[in-house]
ModelCIF file with pLDDT and N, C-alpha, C, O atoms, coordinates in Angstrom:
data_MODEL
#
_entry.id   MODEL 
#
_entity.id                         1 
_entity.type                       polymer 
_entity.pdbx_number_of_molecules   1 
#
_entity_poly.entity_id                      1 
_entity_poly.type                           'polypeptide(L)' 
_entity_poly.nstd_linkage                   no 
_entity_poly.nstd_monomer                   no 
_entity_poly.pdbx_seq_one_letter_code       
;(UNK)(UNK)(UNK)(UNK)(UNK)(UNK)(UNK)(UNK)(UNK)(UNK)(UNK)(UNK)(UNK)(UNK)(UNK)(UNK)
(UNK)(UNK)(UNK)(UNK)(UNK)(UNK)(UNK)(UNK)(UNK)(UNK)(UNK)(UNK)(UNK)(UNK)(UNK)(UNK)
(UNK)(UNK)(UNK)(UNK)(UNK)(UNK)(UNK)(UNK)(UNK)(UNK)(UNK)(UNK)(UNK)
;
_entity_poly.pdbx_seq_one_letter_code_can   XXXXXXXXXXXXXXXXXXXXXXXXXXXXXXXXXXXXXXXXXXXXX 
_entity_poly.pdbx_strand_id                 A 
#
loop_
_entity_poly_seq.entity_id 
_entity_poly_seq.num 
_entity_poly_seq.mon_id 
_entity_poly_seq.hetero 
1 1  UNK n 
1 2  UNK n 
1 3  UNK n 
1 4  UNK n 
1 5  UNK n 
1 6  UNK n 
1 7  UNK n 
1 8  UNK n 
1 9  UNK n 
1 10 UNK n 
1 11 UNK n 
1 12 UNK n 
1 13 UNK n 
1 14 UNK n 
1 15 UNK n 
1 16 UNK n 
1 17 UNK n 
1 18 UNK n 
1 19 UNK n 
1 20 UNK n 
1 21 UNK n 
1 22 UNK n 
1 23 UNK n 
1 24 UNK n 
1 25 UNK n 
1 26 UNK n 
1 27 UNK n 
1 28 UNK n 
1 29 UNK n 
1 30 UNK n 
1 31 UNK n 
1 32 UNK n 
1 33 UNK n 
1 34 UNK n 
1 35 UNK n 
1 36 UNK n 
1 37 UNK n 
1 38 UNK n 
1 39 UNK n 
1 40 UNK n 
1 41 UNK n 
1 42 UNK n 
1 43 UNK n 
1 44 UNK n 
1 45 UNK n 
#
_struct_asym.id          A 
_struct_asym.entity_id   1 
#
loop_
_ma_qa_metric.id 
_ma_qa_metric.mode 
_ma_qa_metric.name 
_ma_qa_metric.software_group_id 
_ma_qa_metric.type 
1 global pLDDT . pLDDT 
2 local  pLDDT . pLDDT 
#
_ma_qa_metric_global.metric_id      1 
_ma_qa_metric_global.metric_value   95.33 
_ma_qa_metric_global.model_id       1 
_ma_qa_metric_global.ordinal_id     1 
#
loop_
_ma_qa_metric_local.label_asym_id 
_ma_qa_metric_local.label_comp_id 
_ma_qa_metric_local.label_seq_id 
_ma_qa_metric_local.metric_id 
_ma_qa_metric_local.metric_value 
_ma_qa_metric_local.model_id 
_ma_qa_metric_local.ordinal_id 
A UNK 1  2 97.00 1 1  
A UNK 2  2 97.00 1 2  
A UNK 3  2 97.00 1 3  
A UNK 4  2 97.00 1 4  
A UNK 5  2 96.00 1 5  
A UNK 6  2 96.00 1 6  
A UNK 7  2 96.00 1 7  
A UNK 8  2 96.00 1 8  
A UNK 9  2 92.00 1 9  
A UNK 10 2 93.00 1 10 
A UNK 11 2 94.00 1 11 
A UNK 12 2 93.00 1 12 
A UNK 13 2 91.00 1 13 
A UNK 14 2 92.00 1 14 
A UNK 15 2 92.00 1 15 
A UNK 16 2 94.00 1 16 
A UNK 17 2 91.00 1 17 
A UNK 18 2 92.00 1 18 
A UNK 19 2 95.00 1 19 
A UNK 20 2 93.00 1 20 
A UNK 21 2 95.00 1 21 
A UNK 22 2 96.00 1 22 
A UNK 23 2 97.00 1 23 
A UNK 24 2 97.00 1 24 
A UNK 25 2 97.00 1 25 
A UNK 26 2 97.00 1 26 
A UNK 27 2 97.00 1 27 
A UNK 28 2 97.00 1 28 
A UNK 29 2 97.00 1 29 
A UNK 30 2 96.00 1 30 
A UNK 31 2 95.00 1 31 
A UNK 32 2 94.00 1 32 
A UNK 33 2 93.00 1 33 
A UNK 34 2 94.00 1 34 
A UNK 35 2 94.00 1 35 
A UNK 36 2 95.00 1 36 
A UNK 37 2 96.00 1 37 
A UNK 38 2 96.00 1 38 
A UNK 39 2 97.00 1 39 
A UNK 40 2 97.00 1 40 
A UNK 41 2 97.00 1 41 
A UNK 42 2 98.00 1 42 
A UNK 43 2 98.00 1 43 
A UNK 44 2 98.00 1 44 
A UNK 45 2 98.00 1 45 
#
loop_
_atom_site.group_PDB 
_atom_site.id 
_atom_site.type_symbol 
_atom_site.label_atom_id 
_atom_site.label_alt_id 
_atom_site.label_comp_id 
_atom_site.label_asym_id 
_atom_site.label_entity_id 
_atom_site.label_seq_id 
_atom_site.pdbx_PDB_ins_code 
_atom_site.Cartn_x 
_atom_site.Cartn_y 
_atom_site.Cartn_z 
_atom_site.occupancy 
_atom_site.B_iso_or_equiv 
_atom_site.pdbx_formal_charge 
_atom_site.auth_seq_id 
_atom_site.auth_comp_id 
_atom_site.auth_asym_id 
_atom_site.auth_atom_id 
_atom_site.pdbx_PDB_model_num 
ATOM 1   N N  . UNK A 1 1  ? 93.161  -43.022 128.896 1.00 97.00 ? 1  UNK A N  1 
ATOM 2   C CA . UNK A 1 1  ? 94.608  -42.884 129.101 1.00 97.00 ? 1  UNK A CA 1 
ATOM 3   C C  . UNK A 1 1  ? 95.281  -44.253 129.116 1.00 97.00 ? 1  UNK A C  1 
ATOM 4   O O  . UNK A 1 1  ? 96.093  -44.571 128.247 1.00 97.00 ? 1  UNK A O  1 
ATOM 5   N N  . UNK A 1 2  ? 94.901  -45.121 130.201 1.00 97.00 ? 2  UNK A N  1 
ATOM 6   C CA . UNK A 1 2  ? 95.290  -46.529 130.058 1.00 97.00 ? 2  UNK A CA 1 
ATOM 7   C C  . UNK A 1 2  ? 95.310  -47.391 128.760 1.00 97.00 ? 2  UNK A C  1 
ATOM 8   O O  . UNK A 1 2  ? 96.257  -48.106 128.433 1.00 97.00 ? 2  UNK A O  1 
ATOM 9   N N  . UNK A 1 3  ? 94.447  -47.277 128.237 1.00 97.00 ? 3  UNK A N  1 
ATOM 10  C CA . UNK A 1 3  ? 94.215  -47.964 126.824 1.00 97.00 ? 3  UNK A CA 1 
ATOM 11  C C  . UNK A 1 3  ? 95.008  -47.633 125.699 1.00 97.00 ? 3  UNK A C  1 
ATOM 12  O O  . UNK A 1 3  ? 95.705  -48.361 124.992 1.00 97.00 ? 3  UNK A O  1 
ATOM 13  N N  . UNK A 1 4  ? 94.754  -46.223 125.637 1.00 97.00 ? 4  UNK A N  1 
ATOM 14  C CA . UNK A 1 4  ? 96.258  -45.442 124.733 1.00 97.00 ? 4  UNK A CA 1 
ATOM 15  C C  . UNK A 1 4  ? 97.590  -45.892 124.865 1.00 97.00 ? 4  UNK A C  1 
ATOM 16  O O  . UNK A 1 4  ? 98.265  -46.273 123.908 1.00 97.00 ? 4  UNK A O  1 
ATOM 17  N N  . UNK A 1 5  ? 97.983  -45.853 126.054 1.00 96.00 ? 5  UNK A N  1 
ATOM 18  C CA . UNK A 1 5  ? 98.896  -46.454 126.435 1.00 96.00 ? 5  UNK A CA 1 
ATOM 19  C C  . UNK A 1 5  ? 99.184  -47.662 126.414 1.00 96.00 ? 5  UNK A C  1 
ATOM 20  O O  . UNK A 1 5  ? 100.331 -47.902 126.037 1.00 96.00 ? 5  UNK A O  1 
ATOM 21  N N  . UNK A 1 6  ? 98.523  -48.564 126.698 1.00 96.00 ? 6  UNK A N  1 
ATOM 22  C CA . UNK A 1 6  ? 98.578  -49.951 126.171 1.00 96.00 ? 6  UNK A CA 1 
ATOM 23  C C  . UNK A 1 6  ? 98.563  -50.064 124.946 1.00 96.00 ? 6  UNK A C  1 
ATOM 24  O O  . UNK A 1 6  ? 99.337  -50.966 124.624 1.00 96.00 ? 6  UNK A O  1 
ATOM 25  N N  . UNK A 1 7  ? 98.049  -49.585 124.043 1.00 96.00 ? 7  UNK A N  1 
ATOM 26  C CA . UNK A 1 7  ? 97.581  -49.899 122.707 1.00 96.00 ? 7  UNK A CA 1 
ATOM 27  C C  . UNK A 1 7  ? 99.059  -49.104 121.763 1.00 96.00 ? 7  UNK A C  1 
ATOM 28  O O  . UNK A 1 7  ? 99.538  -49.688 120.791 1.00 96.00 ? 7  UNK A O  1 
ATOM 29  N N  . UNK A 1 8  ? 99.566  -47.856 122.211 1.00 96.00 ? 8  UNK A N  1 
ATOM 30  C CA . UNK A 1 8  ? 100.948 -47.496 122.180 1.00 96.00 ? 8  UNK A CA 1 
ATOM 31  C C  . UNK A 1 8  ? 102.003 -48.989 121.861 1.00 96.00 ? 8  UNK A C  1 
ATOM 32  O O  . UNK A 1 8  ? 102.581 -49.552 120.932 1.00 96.00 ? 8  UNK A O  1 
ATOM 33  N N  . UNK A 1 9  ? 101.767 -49.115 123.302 1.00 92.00 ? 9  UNK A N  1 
ATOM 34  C CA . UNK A 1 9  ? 103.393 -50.208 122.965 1.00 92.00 ? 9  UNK A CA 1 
ATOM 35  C C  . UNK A 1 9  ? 102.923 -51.386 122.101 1.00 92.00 ? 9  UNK A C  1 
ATOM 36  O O  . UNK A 1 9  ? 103.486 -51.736 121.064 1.00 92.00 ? 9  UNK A O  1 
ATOM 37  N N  . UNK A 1 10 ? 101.910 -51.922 122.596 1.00 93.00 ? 10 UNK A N  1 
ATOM 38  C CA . UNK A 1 10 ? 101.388 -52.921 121.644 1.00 93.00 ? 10 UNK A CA 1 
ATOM 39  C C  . UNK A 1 10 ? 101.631 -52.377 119.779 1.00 93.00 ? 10 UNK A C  1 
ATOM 40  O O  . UNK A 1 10 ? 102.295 -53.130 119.067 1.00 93.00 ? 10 UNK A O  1 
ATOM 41  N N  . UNK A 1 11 ? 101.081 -51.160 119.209 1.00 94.00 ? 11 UNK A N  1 
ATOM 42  C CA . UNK A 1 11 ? 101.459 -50.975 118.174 1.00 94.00 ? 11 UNK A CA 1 
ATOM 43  C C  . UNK A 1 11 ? 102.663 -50.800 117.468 1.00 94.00 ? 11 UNK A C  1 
ATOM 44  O O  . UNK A 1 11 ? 102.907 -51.073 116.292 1.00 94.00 ? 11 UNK A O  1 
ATOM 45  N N  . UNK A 1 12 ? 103.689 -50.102 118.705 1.00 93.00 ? 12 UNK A N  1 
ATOM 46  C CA . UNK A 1 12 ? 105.003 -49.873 118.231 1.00 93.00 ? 12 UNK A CA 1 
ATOM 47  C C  . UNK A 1 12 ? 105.847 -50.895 118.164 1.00 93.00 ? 12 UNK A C  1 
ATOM 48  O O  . UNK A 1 12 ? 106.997 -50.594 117.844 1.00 93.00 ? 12 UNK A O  1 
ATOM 49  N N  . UNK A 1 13 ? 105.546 -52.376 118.439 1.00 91.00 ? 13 UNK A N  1 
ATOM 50  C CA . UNK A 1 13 ? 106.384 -53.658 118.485 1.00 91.00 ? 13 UNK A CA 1 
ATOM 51  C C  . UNK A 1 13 ? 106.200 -53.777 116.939 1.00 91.00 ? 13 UNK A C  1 
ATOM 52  O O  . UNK A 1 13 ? 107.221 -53.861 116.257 1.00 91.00 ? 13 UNK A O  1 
ATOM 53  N N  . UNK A 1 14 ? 105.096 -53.789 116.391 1.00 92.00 ? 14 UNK A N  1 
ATOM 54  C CA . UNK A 1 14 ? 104.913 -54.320 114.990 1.00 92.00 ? 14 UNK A CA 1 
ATOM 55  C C  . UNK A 1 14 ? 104.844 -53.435 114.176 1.00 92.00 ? 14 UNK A C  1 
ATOM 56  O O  . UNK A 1 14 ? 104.329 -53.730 113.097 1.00 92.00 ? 14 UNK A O  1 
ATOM 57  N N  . UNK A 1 15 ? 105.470 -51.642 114.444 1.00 92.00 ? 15 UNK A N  1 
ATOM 58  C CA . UNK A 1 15 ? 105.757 -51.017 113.485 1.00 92.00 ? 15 UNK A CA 1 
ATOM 59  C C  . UNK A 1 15 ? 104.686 -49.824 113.069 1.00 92.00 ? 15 UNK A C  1 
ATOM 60  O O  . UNK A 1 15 ? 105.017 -49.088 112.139 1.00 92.00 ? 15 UNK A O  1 
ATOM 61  N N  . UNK A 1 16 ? 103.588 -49.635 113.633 1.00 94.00 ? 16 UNK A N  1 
ATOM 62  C CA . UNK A 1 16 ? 102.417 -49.151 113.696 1.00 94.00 ? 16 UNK A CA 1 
ATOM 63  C C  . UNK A 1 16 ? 102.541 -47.481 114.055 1.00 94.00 ? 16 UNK A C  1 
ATOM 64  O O  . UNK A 1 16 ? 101.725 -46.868 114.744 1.00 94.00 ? 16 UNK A O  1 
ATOM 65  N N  . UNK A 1 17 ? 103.673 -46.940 113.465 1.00 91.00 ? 17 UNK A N  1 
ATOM 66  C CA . UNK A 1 17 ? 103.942 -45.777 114.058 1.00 91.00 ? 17 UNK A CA 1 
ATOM 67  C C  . UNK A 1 17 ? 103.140 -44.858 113.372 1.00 91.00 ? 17 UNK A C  1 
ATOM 68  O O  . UNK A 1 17 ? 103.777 -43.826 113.160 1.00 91.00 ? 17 UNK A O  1 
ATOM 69  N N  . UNK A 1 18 ? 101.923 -44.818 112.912 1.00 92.00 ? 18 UNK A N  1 
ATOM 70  C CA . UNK A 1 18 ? 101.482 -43.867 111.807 1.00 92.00 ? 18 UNK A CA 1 
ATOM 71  C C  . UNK A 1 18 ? 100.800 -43.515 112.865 1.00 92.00 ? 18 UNK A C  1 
ATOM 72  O O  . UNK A 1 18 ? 100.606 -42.325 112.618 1.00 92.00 ? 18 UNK A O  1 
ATOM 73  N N  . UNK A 1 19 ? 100.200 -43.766 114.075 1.00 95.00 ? 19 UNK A N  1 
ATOM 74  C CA . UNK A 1 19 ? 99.420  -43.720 115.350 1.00 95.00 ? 19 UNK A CA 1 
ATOM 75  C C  . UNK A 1 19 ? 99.967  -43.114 116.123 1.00 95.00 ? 19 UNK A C  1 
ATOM 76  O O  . UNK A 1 19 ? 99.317  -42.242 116.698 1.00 95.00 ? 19 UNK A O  1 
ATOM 77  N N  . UNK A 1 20 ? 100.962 -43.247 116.368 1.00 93.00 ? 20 UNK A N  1 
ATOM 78  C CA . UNK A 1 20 ? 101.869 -42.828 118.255 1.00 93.00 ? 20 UNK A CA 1 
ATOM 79  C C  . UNK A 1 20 ? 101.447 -41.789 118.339 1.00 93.00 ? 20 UNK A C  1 
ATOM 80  O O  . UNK A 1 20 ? 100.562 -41.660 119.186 1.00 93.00 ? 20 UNK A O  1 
ATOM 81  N N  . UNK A 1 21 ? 101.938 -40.261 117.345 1.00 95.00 ? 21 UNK A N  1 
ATOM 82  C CA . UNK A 1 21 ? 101.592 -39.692 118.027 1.00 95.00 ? 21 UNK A CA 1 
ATOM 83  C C  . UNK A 1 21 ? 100.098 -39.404 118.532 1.00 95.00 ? 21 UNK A C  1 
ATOM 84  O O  . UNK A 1 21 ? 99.886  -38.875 119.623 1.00 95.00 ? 21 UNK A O  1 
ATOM 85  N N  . UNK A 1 22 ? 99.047  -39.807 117.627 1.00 96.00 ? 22 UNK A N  1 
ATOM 86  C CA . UNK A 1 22 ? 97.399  -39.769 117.837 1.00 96.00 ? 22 UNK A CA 1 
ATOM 87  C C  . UNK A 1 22 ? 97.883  -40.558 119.880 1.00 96.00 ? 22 UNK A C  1 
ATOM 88  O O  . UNK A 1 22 ? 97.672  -40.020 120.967 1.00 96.00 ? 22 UNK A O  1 
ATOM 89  N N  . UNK A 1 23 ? 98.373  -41.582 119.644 1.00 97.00 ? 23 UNK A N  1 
ATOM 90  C CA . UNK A 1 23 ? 97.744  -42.283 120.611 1.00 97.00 ? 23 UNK A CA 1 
ATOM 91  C C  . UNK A 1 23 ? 98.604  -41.214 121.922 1.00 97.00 ? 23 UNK A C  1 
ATOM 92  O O  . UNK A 1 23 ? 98.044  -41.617 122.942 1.00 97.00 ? 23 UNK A O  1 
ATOM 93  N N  . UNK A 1 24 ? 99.070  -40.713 122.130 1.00 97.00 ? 24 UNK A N  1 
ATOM 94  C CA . UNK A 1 24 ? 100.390 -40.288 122.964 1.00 97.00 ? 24 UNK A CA 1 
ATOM 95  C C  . UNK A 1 24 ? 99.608  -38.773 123.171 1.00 97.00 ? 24 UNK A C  1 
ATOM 96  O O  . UNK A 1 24 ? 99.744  -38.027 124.141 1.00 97.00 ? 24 UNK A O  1 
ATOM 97  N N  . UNK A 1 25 ? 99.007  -38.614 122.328 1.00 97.00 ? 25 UNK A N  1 
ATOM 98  C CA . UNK A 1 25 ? 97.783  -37.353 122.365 1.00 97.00 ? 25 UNK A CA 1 
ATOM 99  C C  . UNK A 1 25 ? 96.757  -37.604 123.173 1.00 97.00 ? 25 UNK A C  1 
ATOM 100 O O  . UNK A 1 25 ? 96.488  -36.969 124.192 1.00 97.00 ? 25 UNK A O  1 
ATOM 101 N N  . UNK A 1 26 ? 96.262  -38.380 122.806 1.00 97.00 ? 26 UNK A N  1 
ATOM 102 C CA . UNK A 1 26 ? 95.010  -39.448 123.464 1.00 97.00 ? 26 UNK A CA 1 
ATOM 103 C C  . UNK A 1 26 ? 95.433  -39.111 125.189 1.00 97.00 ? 26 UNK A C  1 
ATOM 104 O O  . UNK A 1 26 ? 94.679  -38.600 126.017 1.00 97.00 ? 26 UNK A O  1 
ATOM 105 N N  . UNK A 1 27 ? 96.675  -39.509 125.381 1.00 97.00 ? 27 UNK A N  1 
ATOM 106 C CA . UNK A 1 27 ? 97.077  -39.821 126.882 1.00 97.00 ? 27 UNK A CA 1 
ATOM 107 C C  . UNK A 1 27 ? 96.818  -38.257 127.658 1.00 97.00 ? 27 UNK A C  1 
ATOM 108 O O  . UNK A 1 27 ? 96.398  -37.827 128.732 1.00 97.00 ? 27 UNK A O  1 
ATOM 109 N N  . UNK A 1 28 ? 97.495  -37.611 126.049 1.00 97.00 ? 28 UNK A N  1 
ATOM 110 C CA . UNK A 1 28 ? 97.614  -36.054 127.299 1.00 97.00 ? 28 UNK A CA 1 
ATOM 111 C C  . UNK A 1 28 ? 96.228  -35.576 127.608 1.00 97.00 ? 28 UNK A C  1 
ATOM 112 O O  . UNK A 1 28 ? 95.745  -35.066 128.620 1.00 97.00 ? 28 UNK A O  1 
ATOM 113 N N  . UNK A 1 29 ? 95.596  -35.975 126.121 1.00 97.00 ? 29 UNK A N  1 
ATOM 114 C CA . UNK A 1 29 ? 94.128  -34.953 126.061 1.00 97.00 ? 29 UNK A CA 1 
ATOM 115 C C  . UNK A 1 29 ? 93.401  -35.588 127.242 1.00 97.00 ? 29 UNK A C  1 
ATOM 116 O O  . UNK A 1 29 ? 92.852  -34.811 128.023 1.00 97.00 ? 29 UNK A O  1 
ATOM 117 N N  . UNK A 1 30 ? 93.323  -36.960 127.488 1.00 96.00 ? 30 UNK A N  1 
ATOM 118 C CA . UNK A 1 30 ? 92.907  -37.798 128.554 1.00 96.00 ? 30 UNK A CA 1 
ATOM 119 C C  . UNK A 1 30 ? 92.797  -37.090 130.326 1.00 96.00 ? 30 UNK A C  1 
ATOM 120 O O  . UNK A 1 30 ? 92.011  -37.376 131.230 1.00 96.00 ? 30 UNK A O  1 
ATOM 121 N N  . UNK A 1 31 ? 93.916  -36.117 130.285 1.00 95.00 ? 31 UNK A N  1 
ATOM 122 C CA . UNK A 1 31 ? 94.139  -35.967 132.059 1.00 95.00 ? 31 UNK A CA 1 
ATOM 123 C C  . UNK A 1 31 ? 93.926  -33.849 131.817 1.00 95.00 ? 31 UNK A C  1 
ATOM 124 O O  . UNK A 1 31 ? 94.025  -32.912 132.609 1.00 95.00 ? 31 UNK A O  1 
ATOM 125 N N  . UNK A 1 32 ? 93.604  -33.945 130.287 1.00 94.00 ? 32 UNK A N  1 
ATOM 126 C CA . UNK A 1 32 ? 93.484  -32.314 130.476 1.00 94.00 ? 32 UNK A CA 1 
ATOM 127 C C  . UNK A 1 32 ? 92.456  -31.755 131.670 1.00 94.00 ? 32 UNK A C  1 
ATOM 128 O O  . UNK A 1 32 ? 91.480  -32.500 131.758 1.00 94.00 ? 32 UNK A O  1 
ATOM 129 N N  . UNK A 1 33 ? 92.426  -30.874 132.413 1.00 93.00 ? 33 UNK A N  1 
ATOM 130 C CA . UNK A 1 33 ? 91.258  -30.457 133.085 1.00 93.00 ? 33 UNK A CA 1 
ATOM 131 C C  . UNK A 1 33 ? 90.168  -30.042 132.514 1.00 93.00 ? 33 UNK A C  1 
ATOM 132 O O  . UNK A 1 33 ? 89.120  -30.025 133.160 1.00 93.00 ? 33 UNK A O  1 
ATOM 133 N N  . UNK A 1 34 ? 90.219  -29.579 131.035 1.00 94.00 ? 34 UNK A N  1 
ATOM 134 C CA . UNK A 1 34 ? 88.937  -29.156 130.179 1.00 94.00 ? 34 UNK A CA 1 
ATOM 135 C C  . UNK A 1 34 ? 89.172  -30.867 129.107 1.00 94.00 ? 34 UNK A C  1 
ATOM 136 O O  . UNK A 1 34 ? 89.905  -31.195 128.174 1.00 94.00 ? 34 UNK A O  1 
ATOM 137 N N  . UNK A 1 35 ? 88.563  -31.254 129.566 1.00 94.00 ? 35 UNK A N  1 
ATOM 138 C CA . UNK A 1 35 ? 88.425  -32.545 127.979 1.00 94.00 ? 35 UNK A CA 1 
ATOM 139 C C  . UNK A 1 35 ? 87.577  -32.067 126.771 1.00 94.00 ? 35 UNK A C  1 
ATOM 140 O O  . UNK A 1 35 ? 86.526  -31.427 126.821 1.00 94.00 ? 35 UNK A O  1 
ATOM 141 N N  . UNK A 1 36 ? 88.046  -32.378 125.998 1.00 95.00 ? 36 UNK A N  1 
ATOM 142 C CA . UNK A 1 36 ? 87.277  -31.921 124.409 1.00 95.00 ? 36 UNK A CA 1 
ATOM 143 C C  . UNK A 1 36 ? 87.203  -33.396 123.702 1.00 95.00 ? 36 UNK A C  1 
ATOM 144 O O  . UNK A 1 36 ? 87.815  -33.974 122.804 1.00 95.00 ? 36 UNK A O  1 
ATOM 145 N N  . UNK A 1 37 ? 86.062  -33.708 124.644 1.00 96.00 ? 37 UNK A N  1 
ATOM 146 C CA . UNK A 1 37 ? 85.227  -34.785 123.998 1.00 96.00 ? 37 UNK A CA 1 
ATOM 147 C C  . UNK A 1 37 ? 85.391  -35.095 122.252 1.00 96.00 ? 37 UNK A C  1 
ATOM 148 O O  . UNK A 1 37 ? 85.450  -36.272 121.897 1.00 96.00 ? 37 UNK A O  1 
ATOM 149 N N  . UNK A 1 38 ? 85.437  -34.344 121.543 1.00 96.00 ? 38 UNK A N  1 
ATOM 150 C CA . UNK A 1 38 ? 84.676  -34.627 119.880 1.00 96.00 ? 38 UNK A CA 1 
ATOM 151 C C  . UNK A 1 38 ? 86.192  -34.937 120.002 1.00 96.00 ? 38 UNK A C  1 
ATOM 152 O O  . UNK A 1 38 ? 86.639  -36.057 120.251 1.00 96.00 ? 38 UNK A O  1 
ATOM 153 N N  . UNK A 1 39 ? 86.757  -34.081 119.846 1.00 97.00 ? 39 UNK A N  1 
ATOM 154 C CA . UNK A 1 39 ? 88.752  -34.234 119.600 1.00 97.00 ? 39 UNK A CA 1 
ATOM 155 C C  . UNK A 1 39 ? 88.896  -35.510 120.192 1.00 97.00 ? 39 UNK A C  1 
ATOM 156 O O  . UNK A 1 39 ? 89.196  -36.305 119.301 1.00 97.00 ? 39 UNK A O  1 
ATOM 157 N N  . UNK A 1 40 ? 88.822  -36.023 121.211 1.00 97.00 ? 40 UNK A N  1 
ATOM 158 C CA . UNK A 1 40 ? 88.978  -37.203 121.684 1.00 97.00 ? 40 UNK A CA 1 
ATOM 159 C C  . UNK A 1 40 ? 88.426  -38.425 120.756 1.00 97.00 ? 40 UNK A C  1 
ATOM 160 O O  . UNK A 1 40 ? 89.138  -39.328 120.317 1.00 97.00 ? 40 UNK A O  1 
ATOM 161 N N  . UNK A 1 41 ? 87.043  -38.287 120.541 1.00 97.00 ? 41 UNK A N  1 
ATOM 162 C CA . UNK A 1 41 ? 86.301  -39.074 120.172 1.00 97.00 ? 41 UNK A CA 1 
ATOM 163 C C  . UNK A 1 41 ? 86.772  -39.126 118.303 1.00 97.00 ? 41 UNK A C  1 
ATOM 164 O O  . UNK A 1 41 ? 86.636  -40.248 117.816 1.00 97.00 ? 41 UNK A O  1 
ATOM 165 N N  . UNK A 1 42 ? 87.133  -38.346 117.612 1.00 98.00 ? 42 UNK A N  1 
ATOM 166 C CA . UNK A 1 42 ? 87.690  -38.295 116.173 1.00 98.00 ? 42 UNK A CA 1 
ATOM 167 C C  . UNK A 1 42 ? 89.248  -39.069 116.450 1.00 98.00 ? 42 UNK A C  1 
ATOM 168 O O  . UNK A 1 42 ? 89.642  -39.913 115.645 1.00 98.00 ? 42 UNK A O  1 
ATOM 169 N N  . UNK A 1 43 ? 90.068  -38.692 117.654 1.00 98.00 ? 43 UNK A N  1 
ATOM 170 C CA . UNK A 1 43 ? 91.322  -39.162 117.448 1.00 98.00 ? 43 UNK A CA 1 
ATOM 171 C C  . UNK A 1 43 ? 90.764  -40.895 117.561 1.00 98.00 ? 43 UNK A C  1 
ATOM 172 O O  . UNK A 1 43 ? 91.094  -41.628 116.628 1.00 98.00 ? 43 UNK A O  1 
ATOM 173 N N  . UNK A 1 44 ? 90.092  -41.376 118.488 1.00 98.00 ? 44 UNK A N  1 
ATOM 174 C CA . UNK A 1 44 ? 89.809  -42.854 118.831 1.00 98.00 ? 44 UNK A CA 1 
ATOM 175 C C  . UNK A 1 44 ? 89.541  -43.242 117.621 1.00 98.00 ? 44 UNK A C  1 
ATOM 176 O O  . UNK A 1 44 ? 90.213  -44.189 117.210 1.00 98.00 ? 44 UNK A O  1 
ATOM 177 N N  . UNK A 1 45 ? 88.315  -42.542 116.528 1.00 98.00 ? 45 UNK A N  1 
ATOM 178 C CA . UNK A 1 45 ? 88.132  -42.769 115.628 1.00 98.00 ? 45 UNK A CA 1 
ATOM 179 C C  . UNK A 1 45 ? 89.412  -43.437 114.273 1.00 98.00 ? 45 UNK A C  1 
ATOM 180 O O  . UNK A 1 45 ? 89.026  -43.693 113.132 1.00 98.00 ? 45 UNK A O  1 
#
């Protein structure tokens, strides 16, 4: 979650929007009560 988030604003200064929403996903899928590991692990990808 933290990292997404960091890595969010860091990308959106220099235009990097092909990501946000992956990364902004990342955050939610991050605090789901069921995590789906592979989904996680393909979006990081």
């Amino acid at each position: 979650h933290d990292s997404a988030h960091s890595l969010f604003a860091t990308t959106q200064i220099v235009g990097v929007s092909k990501i946000a929403l992956t990364l902004k996903e990342l955050q939610k899928l991050s605090t789901e009560a069921e995590k789906d590991y592979e989904l996680i692990k393909s979006k990081v990808e």
